[in-house]
C-alpha atoms as a PDB file:
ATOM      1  CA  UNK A   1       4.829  94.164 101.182  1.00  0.00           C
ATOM      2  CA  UNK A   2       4.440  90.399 100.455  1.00  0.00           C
ATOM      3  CA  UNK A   3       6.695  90.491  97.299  1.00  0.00           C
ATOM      4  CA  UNK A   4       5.322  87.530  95.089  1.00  0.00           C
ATOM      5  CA  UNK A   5       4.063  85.232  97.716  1.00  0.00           C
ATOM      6  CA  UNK A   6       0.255  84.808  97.457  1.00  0.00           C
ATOM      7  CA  UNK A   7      -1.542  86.554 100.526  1.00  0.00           C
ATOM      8  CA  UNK A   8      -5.085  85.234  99.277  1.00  0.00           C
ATOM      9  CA  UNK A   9      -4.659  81.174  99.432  1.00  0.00           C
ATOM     10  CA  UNK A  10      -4.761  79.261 102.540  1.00  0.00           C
ATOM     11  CA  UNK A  11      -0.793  77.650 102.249  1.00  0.00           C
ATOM     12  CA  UNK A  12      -0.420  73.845 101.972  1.00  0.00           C
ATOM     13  CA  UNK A  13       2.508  72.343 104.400  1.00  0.00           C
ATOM     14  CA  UNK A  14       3.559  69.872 101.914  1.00  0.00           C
ATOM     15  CA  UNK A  15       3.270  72.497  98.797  1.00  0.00           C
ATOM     16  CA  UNK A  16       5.441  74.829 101.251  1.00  0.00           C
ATOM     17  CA  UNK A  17       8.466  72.263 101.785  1.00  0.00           C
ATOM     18  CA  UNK A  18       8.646  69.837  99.266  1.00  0.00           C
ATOM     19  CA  UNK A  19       7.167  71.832  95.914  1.00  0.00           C
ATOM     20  CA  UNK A  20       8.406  75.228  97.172  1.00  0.00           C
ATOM     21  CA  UNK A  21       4.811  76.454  97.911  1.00  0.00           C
ATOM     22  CA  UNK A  22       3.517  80.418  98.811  1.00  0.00           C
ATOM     23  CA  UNK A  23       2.625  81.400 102.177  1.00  0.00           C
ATOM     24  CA  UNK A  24       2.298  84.922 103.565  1.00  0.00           C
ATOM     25  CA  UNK A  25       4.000  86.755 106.357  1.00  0.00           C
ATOM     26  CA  UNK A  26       0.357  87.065 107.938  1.00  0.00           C
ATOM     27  CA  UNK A  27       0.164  82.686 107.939  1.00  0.00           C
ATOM     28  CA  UNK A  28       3.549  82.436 109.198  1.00  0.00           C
ATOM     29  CA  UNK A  29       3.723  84.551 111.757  1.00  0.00           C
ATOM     30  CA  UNK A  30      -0.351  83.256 112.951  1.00  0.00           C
ATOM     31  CA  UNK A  31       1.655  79.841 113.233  1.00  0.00           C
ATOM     32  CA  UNK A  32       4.244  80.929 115.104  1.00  0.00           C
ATOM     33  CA  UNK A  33       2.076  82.822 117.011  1.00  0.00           C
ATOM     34  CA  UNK A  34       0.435  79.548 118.139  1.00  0.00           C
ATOM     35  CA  UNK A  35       3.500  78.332 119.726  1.00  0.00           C
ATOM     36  CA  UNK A  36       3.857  81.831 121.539  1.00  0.00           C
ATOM     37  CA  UNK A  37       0.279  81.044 123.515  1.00  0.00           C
ATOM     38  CA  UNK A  38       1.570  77.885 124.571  1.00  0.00           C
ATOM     39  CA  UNK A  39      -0.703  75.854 122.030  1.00  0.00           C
ATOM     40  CA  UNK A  40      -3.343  77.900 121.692  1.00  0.00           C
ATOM     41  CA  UNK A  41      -4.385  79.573 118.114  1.00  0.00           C
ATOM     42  CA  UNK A  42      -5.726  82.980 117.998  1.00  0.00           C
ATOM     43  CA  UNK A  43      -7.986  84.355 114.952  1.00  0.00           C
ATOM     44  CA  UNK A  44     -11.716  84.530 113.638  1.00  0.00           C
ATOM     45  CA  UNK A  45     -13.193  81.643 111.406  1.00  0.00           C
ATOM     46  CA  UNK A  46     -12.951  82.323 107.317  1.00  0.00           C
ATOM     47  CA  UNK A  47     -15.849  83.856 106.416  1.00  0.00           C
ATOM     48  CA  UNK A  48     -17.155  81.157 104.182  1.00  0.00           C
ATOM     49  CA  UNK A  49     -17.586  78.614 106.662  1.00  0.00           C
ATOM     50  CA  UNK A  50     -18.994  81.169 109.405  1.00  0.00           C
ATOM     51  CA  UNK A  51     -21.980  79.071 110.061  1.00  0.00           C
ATOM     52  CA  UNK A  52     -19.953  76.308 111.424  1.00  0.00           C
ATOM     53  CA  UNK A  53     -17.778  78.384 113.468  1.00  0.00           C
ATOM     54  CA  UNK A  54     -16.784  75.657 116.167  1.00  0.00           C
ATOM     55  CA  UNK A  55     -14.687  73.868 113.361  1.00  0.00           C
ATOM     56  CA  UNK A  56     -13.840  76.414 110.937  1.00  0.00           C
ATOM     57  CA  UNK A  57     -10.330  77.304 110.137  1.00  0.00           C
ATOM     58  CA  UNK A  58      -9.152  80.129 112.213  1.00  0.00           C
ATOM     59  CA  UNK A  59      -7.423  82.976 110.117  1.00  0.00           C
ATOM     60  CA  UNK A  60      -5.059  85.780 110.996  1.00  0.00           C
ATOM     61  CA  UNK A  61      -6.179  89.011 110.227  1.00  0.00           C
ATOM     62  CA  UNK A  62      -4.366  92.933 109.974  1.00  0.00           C
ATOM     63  CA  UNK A  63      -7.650  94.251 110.407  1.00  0.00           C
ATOM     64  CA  UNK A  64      -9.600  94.556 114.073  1.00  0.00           C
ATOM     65  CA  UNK A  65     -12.013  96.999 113.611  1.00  0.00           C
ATOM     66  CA  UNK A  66     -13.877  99.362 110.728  1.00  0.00           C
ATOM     67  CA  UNK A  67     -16.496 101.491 110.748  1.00  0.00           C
ATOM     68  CA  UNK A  68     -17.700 104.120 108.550  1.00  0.00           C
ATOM     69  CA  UNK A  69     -18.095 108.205 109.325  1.00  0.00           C
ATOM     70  CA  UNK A  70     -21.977 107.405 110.220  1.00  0.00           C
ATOM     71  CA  UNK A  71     -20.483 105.252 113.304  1.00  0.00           C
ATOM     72  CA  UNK A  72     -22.020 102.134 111.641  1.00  0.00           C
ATOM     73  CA  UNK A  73     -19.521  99.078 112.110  1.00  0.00           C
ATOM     74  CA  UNK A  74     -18.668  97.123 109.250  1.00  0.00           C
ATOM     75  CA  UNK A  75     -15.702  95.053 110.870  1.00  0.00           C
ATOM     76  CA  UNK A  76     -15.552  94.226 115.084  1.00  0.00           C
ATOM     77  CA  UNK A  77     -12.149  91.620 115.349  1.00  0.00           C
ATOM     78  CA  UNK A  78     -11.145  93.036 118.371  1.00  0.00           C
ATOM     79  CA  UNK A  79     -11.971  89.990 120.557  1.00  0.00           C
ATOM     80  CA  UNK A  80     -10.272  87.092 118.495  1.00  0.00           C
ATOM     81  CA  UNK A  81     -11.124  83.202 119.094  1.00  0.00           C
ATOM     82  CA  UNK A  82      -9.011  81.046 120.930  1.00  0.00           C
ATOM     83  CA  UNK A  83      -9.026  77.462 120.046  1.00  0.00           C
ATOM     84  CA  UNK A  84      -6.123  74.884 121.405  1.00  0.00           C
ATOM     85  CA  UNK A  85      -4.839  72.594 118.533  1.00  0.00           C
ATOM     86  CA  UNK A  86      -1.349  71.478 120.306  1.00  0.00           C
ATOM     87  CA  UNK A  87      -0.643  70.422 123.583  1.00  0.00           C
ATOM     88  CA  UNK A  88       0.766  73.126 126.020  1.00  0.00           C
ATOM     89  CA  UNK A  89       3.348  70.387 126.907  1.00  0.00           C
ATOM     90  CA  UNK A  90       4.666  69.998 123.007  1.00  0.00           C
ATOM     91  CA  UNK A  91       4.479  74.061 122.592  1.00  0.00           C
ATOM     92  CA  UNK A  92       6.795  73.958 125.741  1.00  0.00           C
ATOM     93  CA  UNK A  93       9.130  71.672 124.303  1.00  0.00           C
ATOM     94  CA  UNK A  94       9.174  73.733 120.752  1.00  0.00           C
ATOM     95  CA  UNK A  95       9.736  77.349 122.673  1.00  0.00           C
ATOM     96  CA  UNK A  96      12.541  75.392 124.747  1.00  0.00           C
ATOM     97  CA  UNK A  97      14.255  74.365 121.576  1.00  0.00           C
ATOM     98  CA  UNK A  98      13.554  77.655 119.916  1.00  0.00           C
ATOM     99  CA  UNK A  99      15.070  79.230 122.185  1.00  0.00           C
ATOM    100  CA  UNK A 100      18.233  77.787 122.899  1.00  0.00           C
ATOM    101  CA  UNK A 101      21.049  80.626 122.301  1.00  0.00           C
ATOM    102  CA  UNK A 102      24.327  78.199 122.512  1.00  0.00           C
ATOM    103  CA  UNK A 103      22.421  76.190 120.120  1.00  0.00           C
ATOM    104  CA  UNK A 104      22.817  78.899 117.378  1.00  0.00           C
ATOM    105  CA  UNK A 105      26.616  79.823 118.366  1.00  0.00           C
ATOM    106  CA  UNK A 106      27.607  77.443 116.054  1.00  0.00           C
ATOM    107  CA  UNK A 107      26.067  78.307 112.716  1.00  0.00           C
ATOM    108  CA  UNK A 108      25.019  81.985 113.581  1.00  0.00           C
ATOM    109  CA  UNK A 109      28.158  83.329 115.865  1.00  0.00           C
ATOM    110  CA  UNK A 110      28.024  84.772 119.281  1.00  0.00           C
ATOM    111  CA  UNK A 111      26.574  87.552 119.911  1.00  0.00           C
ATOM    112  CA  UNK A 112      23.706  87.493 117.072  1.00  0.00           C
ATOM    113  CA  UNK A 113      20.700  89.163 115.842  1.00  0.00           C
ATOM    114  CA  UNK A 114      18.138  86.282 117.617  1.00  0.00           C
ATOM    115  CA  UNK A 115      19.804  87.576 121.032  1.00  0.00           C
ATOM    116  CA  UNK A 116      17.752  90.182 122.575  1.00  0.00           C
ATOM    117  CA  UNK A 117      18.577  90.305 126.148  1.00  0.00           C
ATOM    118  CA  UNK A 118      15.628  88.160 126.909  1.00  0.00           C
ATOM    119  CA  UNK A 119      14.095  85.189 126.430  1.00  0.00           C
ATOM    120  CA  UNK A 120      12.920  84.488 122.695  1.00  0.00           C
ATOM    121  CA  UNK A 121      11.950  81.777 120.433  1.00  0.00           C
ATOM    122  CA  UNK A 122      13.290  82.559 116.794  1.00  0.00           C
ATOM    123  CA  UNK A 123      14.094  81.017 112.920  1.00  0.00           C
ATOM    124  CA  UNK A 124      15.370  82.084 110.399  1.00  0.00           C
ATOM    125  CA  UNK A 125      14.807  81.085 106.635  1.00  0.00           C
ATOM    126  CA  UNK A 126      15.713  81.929 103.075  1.00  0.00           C
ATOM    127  CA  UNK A 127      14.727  80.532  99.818  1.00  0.00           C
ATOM    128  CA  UNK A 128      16.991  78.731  97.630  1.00  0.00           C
ATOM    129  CA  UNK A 129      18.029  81.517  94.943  1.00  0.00           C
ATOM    130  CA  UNK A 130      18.112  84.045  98.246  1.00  0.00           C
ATOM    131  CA  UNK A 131      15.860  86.482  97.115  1.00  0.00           C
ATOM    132  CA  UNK A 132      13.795  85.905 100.033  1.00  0.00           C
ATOM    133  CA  UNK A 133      14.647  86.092 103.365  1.00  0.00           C
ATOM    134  CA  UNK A 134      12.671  85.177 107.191  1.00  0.00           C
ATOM    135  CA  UNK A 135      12.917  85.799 110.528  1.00  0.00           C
ATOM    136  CA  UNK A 136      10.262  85.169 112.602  1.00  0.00           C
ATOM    137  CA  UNK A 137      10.183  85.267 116.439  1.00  0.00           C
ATOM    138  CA  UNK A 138       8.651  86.007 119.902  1.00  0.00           C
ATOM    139  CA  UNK A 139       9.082  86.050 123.790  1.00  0.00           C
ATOM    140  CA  UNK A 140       5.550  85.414 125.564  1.00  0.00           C
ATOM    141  CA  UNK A 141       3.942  89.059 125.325  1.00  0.00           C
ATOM    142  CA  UNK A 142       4.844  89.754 121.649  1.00  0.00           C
ATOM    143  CA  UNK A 143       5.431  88.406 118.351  1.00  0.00           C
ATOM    144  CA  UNK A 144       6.967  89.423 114.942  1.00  0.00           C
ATOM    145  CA  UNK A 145       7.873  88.319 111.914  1.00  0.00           C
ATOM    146  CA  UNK A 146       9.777  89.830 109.030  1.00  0.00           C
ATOM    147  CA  UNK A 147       9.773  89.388 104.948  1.00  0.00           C
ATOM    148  CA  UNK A 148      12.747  91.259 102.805  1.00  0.00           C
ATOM    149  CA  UNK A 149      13.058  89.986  99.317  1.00  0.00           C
ATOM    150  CA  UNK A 150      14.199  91.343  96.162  1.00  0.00           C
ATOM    151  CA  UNK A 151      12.068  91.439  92.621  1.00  0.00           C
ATOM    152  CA  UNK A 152      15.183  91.184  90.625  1.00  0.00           C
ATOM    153  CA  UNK A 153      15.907  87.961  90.069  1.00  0.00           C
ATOM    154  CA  UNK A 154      19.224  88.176  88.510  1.00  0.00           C
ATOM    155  CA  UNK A 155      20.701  90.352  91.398  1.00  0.00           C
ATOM    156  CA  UNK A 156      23.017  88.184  93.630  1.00  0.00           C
ATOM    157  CA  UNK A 157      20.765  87.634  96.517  1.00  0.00           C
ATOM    158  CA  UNK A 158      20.312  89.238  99.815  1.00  0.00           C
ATOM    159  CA  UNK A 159      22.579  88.741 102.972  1.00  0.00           C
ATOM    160  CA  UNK A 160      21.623  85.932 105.528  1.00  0.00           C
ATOM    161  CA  UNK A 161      21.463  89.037 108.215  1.00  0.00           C
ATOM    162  CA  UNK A 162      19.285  91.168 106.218  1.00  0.00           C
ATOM    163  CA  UNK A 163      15.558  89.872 107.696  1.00  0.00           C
ATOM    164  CA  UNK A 164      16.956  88.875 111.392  1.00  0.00           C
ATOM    165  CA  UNK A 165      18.805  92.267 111.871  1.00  0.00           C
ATOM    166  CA  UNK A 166      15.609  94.326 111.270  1.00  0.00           C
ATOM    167  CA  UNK A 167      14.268  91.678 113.452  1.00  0.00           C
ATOM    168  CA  UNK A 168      16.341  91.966 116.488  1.00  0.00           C
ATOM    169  CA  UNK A 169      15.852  95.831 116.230  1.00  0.00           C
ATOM    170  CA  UNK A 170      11.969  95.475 115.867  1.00  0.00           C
ATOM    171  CA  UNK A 171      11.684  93.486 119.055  1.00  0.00           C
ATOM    172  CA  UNK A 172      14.233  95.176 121.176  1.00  0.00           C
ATOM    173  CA  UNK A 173      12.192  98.269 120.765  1.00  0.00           C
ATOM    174  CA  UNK A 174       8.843  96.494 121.342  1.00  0.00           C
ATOM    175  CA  UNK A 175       9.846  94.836 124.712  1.00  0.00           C
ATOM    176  CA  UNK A 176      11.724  98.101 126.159  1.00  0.00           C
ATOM    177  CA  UNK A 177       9.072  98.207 128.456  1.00  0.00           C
ATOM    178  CA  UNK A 178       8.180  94.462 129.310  1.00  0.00           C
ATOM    179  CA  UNK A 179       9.434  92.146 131.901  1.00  0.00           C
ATOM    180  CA  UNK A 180      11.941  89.858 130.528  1.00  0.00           C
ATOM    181  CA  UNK A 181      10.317  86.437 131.097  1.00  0.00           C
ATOM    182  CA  UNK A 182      10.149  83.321 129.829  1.00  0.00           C
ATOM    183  CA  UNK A 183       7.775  80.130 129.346  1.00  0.00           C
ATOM    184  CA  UNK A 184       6.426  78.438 132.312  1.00  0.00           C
ATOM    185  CA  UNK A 185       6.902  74.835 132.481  1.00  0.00           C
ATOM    186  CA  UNK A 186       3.354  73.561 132.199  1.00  0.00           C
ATOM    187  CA  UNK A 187       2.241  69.907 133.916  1.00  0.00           C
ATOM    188  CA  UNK A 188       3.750  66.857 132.057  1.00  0.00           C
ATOM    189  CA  UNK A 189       6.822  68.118 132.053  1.00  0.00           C
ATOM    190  CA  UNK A 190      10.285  66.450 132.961  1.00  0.00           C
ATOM    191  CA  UNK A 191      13.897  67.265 133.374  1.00  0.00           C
ATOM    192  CA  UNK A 192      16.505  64.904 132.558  1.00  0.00           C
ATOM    193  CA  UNK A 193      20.111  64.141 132.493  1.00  0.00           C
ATOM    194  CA  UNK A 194      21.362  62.718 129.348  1.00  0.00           C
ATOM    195  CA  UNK A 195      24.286  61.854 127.783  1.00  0.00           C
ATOM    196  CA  UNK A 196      25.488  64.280 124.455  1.00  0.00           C
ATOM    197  CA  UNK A 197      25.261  64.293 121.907  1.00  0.00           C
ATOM    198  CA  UNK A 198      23.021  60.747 121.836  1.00  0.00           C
ATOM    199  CA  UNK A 199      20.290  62.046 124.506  1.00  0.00           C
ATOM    200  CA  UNK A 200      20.311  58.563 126.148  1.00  0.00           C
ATOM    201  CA  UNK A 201      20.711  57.872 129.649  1.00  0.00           C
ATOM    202  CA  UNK A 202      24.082  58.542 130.619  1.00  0.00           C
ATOM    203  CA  UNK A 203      26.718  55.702 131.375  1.00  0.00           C
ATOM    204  CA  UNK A 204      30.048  55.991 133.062  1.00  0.00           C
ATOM    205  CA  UNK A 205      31.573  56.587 129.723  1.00  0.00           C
ATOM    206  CA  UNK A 206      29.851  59.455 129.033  1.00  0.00           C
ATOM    207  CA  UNK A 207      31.959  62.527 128.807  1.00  0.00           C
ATOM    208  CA  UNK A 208      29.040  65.586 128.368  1.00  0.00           C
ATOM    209  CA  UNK A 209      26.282  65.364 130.555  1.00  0.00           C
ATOM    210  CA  UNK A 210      23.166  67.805 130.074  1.00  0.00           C
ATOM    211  CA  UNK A 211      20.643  68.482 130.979  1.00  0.00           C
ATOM    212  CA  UNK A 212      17.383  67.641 128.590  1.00  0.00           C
ATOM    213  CA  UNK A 213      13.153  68.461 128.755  1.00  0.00           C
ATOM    214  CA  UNK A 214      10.647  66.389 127.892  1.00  0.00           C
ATOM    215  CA  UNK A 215       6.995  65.360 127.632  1.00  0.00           C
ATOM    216  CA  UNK A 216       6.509  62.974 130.604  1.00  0.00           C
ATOM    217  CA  UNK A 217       6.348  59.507 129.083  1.00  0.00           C
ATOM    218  CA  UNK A 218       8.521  60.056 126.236  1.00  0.00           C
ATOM    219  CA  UNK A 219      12.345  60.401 128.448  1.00  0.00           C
ATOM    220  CA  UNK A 220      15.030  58.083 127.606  1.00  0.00           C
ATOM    221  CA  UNK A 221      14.733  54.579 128.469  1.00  0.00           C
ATOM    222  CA  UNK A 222      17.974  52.975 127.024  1.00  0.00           C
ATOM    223  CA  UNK A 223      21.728  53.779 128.481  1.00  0.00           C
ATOM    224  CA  UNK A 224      23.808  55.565 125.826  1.00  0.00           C
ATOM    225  CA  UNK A 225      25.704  53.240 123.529  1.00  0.00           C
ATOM    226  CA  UNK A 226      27.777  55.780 121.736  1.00  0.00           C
ATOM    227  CA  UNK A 227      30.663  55.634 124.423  1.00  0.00           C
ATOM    228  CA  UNK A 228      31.522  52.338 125.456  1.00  0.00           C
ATOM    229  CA  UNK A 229      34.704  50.833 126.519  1.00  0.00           C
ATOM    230  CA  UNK A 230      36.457  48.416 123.790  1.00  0.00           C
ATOM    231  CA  UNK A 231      39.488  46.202 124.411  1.00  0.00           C
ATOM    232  CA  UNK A 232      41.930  46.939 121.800  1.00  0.00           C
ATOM    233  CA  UNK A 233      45.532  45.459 121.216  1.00  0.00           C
ATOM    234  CA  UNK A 234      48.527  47.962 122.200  1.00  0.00           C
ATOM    235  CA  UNK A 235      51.140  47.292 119.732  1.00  0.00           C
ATOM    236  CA  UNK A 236      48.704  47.676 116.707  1.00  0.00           C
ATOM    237  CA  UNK A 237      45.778  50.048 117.893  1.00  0.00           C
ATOM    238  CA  UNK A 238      43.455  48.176 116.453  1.00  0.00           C
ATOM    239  CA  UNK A 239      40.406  46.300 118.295  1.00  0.00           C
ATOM    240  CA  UNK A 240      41.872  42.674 120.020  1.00  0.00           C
ATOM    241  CA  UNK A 241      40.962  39.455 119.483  1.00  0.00           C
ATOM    242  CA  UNK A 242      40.992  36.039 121.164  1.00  0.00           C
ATOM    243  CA  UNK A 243      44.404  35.758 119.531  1.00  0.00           C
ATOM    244  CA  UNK A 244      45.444  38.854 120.825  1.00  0.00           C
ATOM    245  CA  UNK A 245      48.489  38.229 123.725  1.00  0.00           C
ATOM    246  CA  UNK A 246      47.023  39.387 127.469  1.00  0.00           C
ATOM    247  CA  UNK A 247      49.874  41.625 128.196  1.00  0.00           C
ATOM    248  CA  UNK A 248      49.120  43.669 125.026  1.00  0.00           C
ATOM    249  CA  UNK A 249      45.190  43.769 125.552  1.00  0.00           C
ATOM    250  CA  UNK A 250      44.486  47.611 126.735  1.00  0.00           C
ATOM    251  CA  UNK A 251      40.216  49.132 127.062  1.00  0.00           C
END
């Protein structure tokens, strides 16, 4: 189930993060879903604005196909339409970040429920009070997403785990059978070395040196200026000056 969130209205961004706005598990995971097919979003037009097609909205949908016991069909969404509304490059970039596992180490531990064994693009989310809690994620053949929440709201809130573990098991089971790929880098797409944690051009100074994608045309121009030698005076430790004796003058 959906809990309280409103599965009827189409979800306003801005309502969603600034006024703390409704959006259902079927919108989220359509969104997501979007990034999965590399820019592409998948769904049939709302049925108000059918006559304009070409333009209209495109909505996810449970349902593919209905038809009644006289074999009449009432309901044929079994071919969905495809309409690009991001670049593939700037999907790319998003599944790249998405996906990064050390990323996570450091506020979600290692090993952890958004580790599958295989590539996988994932976030998490819970509302404020924690009755509500998100994980939504996908490798290129499948998606899913996953709402827990509690009606009580004077019950202490649910665990940060509770959404991501059912998540972790959901998918696991899903892509027993799949090859364990990932996202191909599409055209307009660099590699770079940068320095950390400033993703500037690395200078001598630099101690950590990754390695960084990007949409060609937006890399690094500038040299990193968060590591940079300084002359400072010996006996004091602080920065010298022009009054500051040579023999004491240390970078």
């Amino acid at each position: 189930g959906l809990g309280s969130l409103d599965a009827g209205t189409q979800a306003d961004p801005t309502s969603v993060f600034w006024q703390g706005g409704q959006i259902s598990l079927l919108e989220i995971t359509q969104a997501y879903a979007t990034l999965a097919n590399e820019g592409i979003q998948v769904g049939q037009p709302r049925r108000a604005q059918a006559e304009d097609s070409d333009q209209a909205p495109l909505q996810a949908s449970a349902l593919r196909y209905i038809d009644d016991l006289s074999g009449k069909v009432w309901l044929d969404w079994r071919a969905p339409q495809l309409r690009p509304v991001i670049s593939a490059q700037l999907a790319y970039l998003m599944n790249h970040t998405l996906s990064d596992e050390t990323a996570r180490w450091r506020s979600l531990g290692h090993p952890n429920p958004l580790e599958i064994g295989r590539p996988s693009s994932a976030k998490l989310g819970q509302t404020a009070a924690g009755q509500d809690a998100w994980a939504v994620g996908y490798t290129p053949q499948i998606l899913a997403g996953v709402w827990v929440g509690l009606n009580d709201e004077h019950s202490s809130g649910l665990p940060g785990s509770a959404a991501s573990a059912l998540w972790h098991a959901l998918m696991q089971y899903a892509s027993r059978e799949q090859p364990a790929l990932g996202w191909q880098s599409p055209a307009g797409i660099s590699t770079l070395e940068v320095c950390d944690p400033s993703g500037m051009l690395p200078t001598p100074y630099c101690p950590i040196i990754t390695s960084e994608v990007f949409a060609s045309g937006a890399e690094p121009t500038q040299f990193d200026n968060l590591y940079r030698p300084v002359s400072i005076n010996r006996q004091t430790g602080r920065l010298a000056t022009v009054a500051t004796p040579p023999e004491l003058v240390e970078e």
